[in-house]
Protein backbone atom coordinates (compact mmCIF):
# COMPACT_ATOMS: atom_id res chain seq x y z
CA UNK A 1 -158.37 87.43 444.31
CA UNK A 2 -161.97 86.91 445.61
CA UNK A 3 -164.44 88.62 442.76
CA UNK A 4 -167.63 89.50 444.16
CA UNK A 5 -171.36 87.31 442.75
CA UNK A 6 -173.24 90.23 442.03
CA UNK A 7 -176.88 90.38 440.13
CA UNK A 8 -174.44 92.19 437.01
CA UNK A 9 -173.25 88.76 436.43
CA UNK A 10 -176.58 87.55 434.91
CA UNK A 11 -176.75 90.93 432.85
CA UNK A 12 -173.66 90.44 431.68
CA UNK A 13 -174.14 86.81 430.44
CA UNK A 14 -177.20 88.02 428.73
CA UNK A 15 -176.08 90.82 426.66
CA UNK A 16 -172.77 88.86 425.75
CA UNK A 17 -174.27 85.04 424.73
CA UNK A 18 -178.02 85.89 424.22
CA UNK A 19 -178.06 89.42 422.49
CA UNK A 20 -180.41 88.60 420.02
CA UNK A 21 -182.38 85.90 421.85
CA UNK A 22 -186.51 87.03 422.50
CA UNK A 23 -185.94 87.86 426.52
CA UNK A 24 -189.61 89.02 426.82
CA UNK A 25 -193.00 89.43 425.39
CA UNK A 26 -194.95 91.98 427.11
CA UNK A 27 -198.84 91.95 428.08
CA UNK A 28 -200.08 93.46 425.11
CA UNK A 29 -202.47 96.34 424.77
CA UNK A 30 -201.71 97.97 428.19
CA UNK A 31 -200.61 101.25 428.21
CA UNK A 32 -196.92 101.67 428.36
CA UNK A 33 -196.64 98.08 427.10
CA UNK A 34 -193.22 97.40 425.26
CA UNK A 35 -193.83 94.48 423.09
CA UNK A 36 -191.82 91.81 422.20
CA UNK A 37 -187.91 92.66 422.78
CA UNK A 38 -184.56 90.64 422.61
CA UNK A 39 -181.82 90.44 425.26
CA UNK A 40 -180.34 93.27 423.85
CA UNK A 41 -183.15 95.91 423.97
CA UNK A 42 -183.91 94.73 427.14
CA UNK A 43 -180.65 95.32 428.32
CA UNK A 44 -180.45 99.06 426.37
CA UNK A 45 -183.80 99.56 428.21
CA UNK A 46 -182.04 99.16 431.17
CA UNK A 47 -178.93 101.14 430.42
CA UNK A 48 -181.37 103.64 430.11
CA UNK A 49 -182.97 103.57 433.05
CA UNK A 50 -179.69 103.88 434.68
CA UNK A 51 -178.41 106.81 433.59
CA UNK A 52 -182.00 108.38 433.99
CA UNK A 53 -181.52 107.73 437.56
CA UNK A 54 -177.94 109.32 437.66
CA UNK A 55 -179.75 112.06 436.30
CA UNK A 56 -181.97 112.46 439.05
CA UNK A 57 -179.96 112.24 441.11
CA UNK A 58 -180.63 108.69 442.70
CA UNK A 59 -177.05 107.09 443.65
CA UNK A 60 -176.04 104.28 444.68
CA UNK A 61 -177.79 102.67 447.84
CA UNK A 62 -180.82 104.46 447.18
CA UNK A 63 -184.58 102.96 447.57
CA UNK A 64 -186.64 102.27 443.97
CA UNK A 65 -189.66 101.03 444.93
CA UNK A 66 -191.82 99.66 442.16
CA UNK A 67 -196.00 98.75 442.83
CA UNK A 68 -196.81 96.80 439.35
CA UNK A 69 -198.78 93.56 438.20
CA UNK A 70 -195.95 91.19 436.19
CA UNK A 71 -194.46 93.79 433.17
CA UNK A 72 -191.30 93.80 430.89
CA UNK A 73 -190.83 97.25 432.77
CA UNK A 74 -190.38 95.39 435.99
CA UNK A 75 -187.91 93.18 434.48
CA UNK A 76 -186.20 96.75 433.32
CA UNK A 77 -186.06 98.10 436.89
CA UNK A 78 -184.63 94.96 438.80
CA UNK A 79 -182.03 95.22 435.99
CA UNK A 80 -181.57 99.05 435.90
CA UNK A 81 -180.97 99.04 439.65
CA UNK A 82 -179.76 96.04 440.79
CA UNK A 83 -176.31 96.46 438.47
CA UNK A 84 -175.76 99.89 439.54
CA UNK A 85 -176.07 99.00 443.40
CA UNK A 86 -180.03 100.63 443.83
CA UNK A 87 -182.41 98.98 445.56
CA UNK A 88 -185.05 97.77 444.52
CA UNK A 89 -188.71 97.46 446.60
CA UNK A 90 -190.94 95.75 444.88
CA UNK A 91 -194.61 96.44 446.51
CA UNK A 92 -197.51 94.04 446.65
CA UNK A 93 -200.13 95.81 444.28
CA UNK A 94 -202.73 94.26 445.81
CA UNK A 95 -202.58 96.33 448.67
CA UNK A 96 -204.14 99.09 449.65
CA UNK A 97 -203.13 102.59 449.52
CA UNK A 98 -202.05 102.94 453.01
CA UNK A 99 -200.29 99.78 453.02
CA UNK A 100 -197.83 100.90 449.58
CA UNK A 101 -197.52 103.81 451.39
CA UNK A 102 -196.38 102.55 454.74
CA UNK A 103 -193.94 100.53 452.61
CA UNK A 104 -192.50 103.25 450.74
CA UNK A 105 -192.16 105.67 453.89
CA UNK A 106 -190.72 102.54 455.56
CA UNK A 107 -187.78 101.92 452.99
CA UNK A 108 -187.20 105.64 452.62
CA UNK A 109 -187.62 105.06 448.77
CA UNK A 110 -186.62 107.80 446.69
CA UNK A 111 -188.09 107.03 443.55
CA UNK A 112 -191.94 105.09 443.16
CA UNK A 113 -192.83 103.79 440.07
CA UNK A 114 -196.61 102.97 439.84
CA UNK A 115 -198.42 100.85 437.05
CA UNK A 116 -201.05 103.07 435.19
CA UNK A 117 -204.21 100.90 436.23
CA UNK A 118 -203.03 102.02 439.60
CA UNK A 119 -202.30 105.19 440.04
CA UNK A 120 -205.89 106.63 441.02
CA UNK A 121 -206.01 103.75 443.46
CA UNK A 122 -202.54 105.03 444.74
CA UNK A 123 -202.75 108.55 444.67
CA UNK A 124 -201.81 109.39 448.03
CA UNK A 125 -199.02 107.65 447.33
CA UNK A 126 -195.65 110.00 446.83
CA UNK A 127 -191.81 109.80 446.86
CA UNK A 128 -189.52 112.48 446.20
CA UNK A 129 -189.79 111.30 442.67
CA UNK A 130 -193.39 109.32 441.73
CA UNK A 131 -193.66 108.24 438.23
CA UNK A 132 -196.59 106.59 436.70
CA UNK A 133 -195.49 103.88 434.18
CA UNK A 134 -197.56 104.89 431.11
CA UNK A 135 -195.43 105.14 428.38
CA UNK A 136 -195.38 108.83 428.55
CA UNK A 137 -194.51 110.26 431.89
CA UNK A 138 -192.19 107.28 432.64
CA UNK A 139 -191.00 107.84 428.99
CA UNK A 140 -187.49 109.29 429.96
CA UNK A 141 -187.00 106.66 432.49
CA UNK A 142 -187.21 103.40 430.11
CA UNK A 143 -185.70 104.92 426.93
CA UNK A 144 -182.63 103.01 425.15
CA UNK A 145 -179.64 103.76 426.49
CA UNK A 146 -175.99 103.73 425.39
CA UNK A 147 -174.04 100.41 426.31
CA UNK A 148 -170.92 102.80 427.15
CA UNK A 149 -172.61 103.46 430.94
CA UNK A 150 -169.85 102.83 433.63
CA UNK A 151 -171.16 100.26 436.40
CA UNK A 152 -169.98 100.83 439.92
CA UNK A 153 -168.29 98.10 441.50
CA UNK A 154 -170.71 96.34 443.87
CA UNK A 155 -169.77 94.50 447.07
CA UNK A 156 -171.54 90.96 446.90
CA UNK A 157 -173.32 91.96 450.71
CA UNK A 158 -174.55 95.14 449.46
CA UNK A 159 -178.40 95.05 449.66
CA UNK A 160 -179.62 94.62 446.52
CA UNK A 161 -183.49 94.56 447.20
CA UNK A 162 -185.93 94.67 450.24
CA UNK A 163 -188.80 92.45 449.91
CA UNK A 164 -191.38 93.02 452.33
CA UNK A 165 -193.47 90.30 453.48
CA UNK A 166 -197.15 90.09 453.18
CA UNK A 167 -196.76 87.36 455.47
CA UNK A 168 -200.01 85.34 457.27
CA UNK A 169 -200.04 87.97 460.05
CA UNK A 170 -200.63 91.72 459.82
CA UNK A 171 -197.27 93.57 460.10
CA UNK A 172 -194.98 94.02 457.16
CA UNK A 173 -191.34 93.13 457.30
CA UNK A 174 -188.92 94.15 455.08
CA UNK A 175 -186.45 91.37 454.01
CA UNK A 176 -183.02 92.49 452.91
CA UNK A 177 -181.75 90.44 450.84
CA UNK A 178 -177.88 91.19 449.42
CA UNK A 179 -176.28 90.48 445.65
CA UNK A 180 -175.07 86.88 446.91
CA UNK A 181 -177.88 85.54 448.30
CA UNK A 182 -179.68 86.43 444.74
CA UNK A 183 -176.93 85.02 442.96
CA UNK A 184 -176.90 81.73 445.17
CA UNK A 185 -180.46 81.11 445.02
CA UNK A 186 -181.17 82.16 440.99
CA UNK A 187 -177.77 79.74 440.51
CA UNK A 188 -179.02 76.81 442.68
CA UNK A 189 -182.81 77.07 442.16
CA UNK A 190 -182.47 77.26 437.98
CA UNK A 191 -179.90 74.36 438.42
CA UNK A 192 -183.04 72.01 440.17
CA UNK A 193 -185.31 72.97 437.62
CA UNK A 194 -183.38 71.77 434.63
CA UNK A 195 -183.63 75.46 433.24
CA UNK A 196 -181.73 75.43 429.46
CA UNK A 197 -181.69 77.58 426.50
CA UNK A 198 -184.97 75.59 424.81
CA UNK A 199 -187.17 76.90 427.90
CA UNK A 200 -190.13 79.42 427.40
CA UNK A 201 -190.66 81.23 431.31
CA UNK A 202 -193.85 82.59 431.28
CA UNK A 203 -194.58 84.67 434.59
CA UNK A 204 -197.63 83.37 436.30
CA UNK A 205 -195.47 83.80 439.68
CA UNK A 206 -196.11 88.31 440.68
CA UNK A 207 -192.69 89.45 439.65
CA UNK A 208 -192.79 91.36 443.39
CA UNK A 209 -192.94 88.11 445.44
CA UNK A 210 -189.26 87.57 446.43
CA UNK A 211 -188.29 89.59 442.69
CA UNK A 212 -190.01 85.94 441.12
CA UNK A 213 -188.21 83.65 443.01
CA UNK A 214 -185.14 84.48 441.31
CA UNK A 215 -186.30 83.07 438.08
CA UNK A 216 -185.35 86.58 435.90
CA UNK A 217 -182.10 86.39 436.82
CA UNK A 218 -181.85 82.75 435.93
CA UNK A 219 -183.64 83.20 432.49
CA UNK A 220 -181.45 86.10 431.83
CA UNK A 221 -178.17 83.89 433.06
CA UNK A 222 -179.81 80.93 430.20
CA UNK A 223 -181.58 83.53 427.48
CA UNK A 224 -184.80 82.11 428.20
CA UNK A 225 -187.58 84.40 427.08
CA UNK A 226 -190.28 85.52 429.43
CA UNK A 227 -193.99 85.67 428.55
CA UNK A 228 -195.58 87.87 430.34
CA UNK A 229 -199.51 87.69 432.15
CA UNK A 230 -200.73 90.02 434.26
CA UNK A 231 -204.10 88.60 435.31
CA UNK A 232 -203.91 84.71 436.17
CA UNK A 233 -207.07 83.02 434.93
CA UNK A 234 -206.78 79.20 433.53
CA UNK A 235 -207.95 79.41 430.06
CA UNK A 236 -205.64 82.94 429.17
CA UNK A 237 -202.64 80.81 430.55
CA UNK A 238 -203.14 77.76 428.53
CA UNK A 239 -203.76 80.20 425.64
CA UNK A 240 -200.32 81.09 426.32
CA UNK A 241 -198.83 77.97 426.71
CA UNK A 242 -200.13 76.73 423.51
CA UNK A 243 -198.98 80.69 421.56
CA UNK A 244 -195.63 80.92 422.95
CA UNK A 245 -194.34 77.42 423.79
CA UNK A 246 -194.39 77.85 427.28
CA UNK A 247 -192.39 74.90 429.43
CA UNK A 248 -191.76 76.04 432.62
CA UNK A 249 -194.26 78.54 435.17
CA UNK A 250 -194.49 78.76 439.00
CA UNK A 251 -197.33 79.33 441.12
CA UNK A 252 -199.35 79.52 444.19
CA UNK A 253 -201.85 76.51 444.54
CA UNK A 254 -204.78 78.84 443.70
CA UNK A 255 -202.72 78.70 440.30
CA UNK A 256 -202.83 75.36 439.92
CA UNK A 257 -206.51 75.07 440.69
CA UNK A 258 -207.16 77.87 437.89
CA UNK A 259 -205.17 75.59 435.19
CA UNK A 260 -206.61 72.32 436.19
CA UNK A 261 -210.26 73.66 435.68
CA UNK A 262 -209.63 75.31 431.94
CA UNK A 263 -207.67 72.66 431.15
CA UNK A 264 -210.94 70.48 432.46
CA UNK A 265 -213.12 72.62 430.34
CA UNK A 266 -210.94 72.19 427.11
CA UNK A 267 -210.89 68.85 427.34
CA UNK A 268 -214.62 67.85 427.79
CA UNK A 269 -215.05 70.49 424.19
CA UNK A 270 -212.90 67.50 422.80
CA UNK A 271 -209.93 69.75 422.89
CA UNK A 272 -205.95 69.43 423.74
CA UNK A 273 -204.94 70.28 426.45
CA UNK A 274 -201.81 72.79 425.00
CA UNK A 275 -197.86 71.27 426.97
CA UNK A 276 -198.88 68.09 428.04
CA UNK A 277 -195.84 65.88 428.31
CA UNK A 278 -193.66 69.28 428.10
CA UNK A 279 -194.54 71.47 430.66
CA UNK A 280 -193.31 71.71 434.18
CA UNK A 281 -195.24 73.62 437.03
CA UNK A 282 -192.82 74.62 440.25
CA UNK A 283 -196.04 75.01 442.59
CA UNK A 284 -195.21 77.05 446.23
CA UNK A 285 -196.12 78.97 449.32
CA UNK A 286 -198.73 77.14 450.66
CA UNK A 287 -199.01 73.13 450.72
CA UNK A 288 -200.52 71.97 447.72
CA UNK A 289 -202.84 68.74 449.07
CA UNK A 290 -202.53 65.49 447.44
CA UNK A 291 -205.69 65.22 445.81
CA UNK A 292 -204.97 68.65 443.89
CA UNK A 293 -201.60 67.74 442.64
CA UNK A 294 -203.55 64.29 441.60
CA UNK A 295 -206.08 66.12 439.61
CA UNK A 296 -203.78 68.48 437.97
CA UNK A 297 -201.23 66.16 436.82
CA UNK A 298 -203.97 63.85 435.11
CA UNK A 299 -205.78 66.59 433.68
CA UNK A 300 -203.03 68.82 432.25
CA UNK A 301 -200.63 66.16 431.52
CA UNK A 302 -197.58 68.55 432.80
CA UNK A 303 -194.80 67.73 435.87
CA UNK A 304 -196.26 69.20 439.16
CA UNK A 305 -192.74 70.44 440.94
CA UNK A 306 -192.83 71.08 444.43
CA UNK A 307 -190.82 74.13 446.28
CA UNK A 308 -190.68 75.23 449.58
CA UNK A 309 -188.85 78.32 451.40
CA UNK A 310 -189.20 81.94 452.86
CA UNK A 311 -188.77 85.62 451.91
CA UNK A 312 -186.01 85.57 454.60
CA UNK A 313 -184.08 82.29 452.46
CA UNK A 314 -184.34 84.31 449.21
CA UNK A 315 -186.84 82.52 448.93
CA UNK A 316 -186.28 78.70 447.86
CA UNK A 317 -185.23 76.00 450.66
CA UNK A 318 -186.23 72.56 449.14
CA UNK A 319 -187.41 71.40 445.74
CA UNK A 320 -189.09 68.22 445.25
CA UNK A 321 -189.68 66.65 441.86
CA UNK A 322 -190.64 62.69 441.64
CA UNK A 323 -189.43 61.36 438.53
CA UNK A 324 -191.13 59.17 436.02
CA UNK A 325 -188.82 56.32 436.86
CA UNK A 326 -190.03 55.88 439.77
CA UNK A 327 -193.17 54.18 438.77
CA UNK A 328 -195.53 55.78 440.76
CA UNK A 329 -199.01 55.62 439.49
CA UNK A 330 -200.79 59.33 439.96
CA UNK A 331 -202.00 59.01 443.57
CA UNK A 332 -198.75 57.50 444.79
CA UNK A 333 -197.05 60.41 442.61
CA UNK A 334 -199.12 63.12 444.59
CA UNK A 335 -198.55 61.77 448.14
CA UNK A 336 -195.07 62.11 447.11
CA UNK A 337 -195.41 65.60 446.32
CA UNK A 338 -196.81 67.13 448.86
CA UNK A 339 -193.30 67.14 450.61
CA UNK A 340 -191.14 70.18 450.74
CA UNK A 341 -188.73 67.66 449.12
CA UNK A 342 -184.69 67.81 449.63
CA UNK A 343 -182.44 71.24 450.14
CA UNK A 344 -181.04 72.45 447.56
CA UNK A 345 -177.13 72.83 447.10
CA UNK A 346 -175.41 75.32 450.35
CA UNK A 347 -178.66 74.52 452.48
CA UNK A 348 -178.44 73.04 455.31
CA UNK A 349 -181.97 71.73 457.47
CA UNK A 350 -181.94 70.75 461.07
CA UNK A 351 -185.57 70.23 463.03
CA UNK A 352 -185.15 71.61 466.77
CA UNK A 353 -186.57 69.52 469.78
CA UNK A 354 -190.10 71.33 469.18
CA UNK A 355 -190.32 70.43 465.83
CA UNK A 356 -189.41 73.87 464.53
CA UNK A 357 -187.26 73.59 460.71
CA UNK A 358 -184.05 75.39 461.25
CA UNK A 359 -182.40 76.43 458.19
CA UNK A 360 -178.70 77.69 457.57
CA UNK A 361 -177.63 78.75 454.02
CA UNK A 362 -175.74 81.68 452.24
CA UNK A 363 -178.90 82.61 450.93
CA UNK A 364 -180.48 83.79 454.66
CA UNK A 365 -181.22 87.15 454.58
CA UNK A 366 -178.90 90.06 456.64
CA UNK A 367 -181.91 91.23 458.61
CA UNK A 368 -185.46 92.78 458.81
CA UNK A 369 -185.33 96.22 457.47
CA UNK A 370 -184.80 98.91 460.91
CA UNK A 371 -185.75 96.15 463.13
CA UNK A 372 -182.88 94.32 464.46
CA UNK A 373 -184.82 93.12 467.20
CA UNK A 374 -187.10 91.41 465.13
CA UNK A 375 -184.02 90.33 463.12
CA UNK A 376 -182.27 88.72 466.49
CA UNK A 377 -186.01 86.66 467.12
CA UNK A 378 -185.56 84.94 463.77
CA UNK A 379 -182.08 84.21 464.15
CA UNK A 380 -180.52 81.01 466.23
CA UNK A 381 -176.78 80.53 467.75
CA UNK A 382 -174.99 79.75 464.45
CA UNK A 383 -176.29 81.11 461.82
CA UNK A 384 -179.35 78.95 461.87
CA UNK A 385 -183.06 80.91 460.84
CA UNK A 386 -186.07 79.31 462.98
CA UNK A 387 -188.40 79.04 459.86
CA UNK A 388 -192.28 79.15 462.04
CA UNK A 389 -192.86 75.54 460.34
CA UNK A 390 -192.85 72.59 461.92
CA UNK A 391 -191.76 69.65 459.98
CA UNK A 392 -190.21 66.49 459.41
CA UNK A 393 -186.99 65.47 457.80
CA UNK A 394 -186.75 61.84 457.13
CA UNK A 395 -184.39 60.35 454.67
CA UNK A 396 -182.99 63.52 453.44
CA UNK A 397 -186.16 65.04 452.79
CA UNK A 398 -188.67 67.80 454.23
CA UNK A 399 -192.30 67.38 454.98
CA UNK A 400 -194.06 70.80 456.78
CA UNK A 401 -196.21 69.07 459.30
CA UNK A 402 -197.99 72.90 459.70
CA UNK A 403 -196.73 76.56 460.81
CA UNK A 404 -196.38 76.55 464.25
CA UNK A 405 -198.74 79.01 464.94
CA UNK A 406 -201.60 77.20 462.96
CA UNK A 407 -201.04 73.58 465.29
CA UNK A 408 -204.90 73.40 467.21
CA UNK A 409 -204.17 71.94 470.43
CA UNK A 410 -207.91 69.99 471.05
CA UNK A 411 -207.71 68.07 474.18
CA UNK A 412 -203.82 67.91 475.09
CA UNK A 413 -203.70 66.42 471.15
CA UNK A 414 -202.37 68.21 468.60
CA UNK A 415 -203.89 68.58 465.17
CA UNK A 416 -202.41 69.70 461.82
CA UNK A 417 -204.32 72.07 459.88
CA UNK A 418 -202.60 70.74 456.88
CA UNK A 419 -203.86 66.96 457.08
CA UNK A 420 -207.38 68.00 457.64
CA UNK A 421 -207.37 70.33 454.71
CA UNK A 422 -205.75 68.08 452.86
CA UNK A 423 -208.86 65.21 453.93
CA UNK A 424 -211.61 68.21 452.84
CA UNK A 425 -209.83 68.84 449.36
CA UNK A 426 -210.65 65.28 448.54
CA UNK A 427 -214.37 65.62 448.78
CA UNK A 428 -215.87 66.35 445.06
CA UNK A 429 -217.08 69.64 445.73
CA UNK A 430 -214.80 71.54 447.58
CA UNK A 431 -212.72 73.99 446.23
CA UNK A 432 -210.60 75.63 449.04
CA UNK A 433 -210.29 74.61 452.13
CA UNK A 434 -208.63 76.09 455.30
CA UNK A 435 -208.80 75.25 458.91
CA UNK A 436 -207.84 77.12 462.25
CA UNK A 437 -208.69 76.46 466.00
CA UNK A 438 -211.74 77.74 467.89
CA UNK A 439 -211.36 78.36 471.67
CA UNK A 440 -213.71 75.52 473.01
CA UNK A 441 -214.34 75.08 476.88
CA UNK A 442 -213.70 71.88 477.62
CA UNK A 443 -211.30 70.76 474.99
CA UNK A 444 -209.35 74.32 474.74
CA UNK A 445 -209.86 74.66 471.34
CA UNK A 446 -211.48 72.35 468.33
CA UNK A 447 -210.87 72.40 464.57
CA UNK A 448 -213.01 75.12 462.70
CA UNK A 449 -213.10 74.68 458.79
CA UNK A 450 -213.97 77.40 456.22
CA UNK A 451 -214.63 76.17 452.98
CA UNK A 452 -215.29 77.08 449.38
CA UNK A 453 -217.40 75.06 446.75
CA UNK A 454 -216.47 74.14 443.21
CA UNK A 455 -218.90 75.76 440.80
CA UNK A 456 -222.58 74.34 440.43
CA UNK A 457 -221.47 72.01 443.30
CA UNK A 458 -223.04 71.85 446.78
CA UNK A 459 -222.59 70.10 449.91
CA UNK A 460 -223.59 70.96 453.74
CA UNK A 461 -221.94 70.82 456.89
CA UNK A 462 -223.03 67.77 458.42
CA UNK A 463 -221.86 66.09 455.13
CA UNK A 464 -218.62 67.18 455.42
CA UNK A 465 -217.55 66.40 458.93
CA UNK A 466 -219.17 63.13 458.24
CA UNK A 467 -216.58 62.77 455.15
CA UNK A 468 -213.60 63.83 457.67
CA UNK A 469 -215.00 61.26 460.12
CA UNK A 470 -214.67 58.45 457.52
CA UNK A 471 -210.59 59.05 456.87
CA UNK A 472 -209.26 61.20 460.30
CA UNK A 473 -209.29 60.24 463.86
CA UNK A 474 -212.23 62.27 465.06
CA UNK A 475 -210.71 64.87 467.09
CA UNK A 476 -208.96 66.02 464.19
CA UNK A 477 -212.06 66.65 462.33
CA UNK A 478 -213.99 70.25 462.12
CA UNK A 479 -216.69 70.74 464.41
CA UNK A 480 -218.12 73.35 462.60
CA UNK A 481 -217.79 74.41 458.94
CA UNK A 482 -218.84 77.82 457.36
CA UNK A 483 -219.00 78.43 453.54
CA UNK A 484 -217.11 81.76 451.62
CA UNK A 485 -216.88 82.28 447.99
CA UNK A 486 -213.32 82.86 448.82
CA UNK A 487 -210.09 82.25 451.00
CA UNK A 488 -208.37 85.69 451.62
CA UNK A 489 -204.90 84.50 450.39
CA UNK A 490 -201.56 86.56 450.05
CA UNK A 491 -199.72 86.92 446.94
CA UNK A 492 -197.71 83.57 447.38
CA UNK A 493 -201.23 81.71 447.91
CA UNK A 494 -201.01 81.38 452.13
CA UNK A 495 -204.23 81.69 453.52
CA UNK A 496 -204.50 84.66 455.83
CA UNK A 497 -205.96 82.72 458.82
CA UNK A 498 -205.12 85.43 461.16
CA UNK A 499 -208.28 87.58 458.95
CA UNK A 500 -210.26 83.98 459.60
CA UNK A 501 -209.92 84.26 463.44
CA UNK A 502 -210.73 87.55 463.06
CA UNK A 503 -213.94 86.78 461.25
């Protein structure tokens, strides 16, 4: 008979094999914290949670939305409701009041659980049951629980969270995404990563983006412990690399660009750099450019990984990872990484005949949230998801050539954003880069570039279209550039360029 792949199965796997494994060490000295805890009394945690919620009254199907930096609570909750056929919505908590809210009122969640170093921020915001995660009003909720709880039985297409989408334009979605997609993609993602027993996860990725790529259910699934960080800086993450014997992180590449200058700074003190040679870094959601994956490799001496997908996929598509054998010196290593790299196991990848990537999978979601017209946009004849990027696929492998929407048509020629940023990240003092079309006219519209500045670094415009102009055809190069202190970014690290045009 068929038996359904439900999110229980990694629970299940953890409390039998890895009871007394360490599953998580918590950000210490914030309120509510819970320490360092084993498989087991993460598990009890979440037995307890459960029944909390029968107590409420909360059944089955309902919404339990969650607005929290990374935590071992969050962990608690994904657990505590995904195996008893909850929902889960984890919130963006970089978002503003109205936004959460929208969210919540949009999922019709029943319960809201709200980090304490929020909830003044988020006051307005209110379910039918709003608890503040403090360690005493939320006290009740992640207690120890008896293992004796009966699970219901959960149908593998049952929603099991809705992930809305931050997204590069200004309307929320929310994803559904079922028990097998999860299942599929924690499975099939942790398989591509080499993920074993001897890993140390620590969560630079926000636990809300896509529930962390799937990577708690695939530690749990392995007994992996998680090291928790709730503020990303360079120098506090290598501290934790080095403390915990961290091998394995994901991240945006404003991640990456944090690590690579502490792990600069430790090493002109004369310093090691902590996990050279045994780290790996899974870097995401936006492009990382060559010359960044360059620097980072030589300076930190980890493996850069490359992934690529969508909320909608669950999230991951493609995972690229160029090994040592291959003889690549480091700039041959990072041209090779900036591709989405191949699909991973039950994906399928098709590029339509306007260069759109077309993906079909198990792990594509069921639908936007309420909005099945938005749901029937996304969708192609056949099961196939039009994914906005356009790309390439060349000997069984994926290169985004841009999104779609972010191609600057200058003169009947079109211009990726991409390759121009990419040009402008390897000038010596530029930090960030981003580039979107200006209407222009005579040519329709010609690149514009906004750019940030390493540190103690400076450089004008006229220097740095003249630096384009030396490696790019010149009507790919900015016509104007203006200087921030900062790219406004989502969570995943995509630039917002819709807030640049805006500007």
């Amino acid at each position: 008979m068929p038996i359904p792949l439900t999110v229980s199965d990694f629970a299940y796997r953890a409390r039998l094999v890895h009871r007394d494994r360490l599953a998580v060490v918590d950000e210490p000295g914030v309120p509510g914290a819970l320490g360092r805890l084993t498989y087991g009394e993460l598990l009890a945690r979440a037995d307890g949670m459960a029944a909390e919620l029968d107590r409420m009254g909360v059944a089955a199907g309902a919404r339990v939305a969650i607005v929290s930096p990374n935590s071992a609570k969050f962990l608690v909750a994904l657990l505590a409701t995904l195996t008893t056929g909850r929902v889960l919505v984890p919130v963006n908590f970089r978002l503003a009041a109205a936004e959460v809210a929208f969210i919540v009122g949009d999922a019709e969640a029943e319960v809201v659980l709200i980090d304490p170093e929020l909830d003044g921020a988020l006051r307005t915001v209110g379910a039918v049951h709003r608890i503040v995660m403090d360690g005493e009003a939320d006290a009740a909720l992640f207690a120890p629980g008896g293992e004796g709880a009966e699970r219901p039985e959960v149908p593998e297409d049952a929603p099991a969270t809705i992930n809305y989408t931050s997204g590069t334009t200004a309307d929320p979605k929310g994803v559904v995404l079922t028990h097998r997609q999860h299942w599929v993609n924690a499975v099939t993602f942790g398989w591509e990563l080499g993920l074993a027993e001897q890993d140390v996860y620590l969560h630079t990725l926000p636990q809300f983006h896509v529930n962390g790529w799937g990577m708690p259910l695939a530690t749990a699934a392995m007994g992996v412990p998680n090291v928790i960080v709730r503020t990303v800086r360079g120098d506090e993450i290598l501290r934790r690399v080095d403390a915990e014997g961290v091998t394995l992180l994901c991240g945006a590449s404003a991640v990456v660009a944090t690590i690579a200058e502490a792990a600069e700074a430790l090493a002109g003190s004369g310093a090691a750099v902590p996990g050279a040679g045994r780290v790996r870094m899974v870097s995401g959601g936006a492009a990382t450019p060559a010359a960044v994956i360059e620097r980072f490799e030589r300076l930190t001496g980890w493996e850069m990984i490359h992934a690529y997908g969508l909320t909608e996929t669950a999230p991951v598509l493609t995972v690229n990872r160029v090994p040592a054998r291959d003889g690549l010196d480091g700039a041959q290593r990072a041209e090779r990484l900036t591709r989405a790299g191949a699909p991973l196991l039950g994906v399928r990848l098709q590029v339509d005949e306007d260069g759109e990537l077309l993906a079909r999978s198990a792990k594509v979601f069921d639908g936007y949230w309420g909005r099945p017209d938005l749901t029937a946009r996304a969708m192609r004849d056949g099961g196939w998801l039009a994914t906005g990027d356009g790309a390439e696929l060349t000997d069984g492998s994926v290169r985004i050539t841009d999104r779609k929407k972010d191609v600057i048509i200058t003169g009947g020629e079109n211009v990726s954003s991409l390759e121009v940023e990419g040009c402008l990240h390897r000038h010596p003092a530029v930090a960030d880069a981003a580039v979107i079309g200006l209407p222009h006219e005579r040519w329709g519209e010609t690149p514009h570039a906004v750019v940030v500045l390493r540190d103690g670094e400076t450089a004008g415009e006229d220097e740095l279209i003249a630096f384009c102009r030396e490696h790019l055809t010149h009507f790919k190069c900015p016509t104007s550039i203006a200087f921030r202190d900062e790219l406004p970014r989502t969570a995943t690290g995509k630039v917002q360029k819709y807030r640049l045009r805006e500007e």
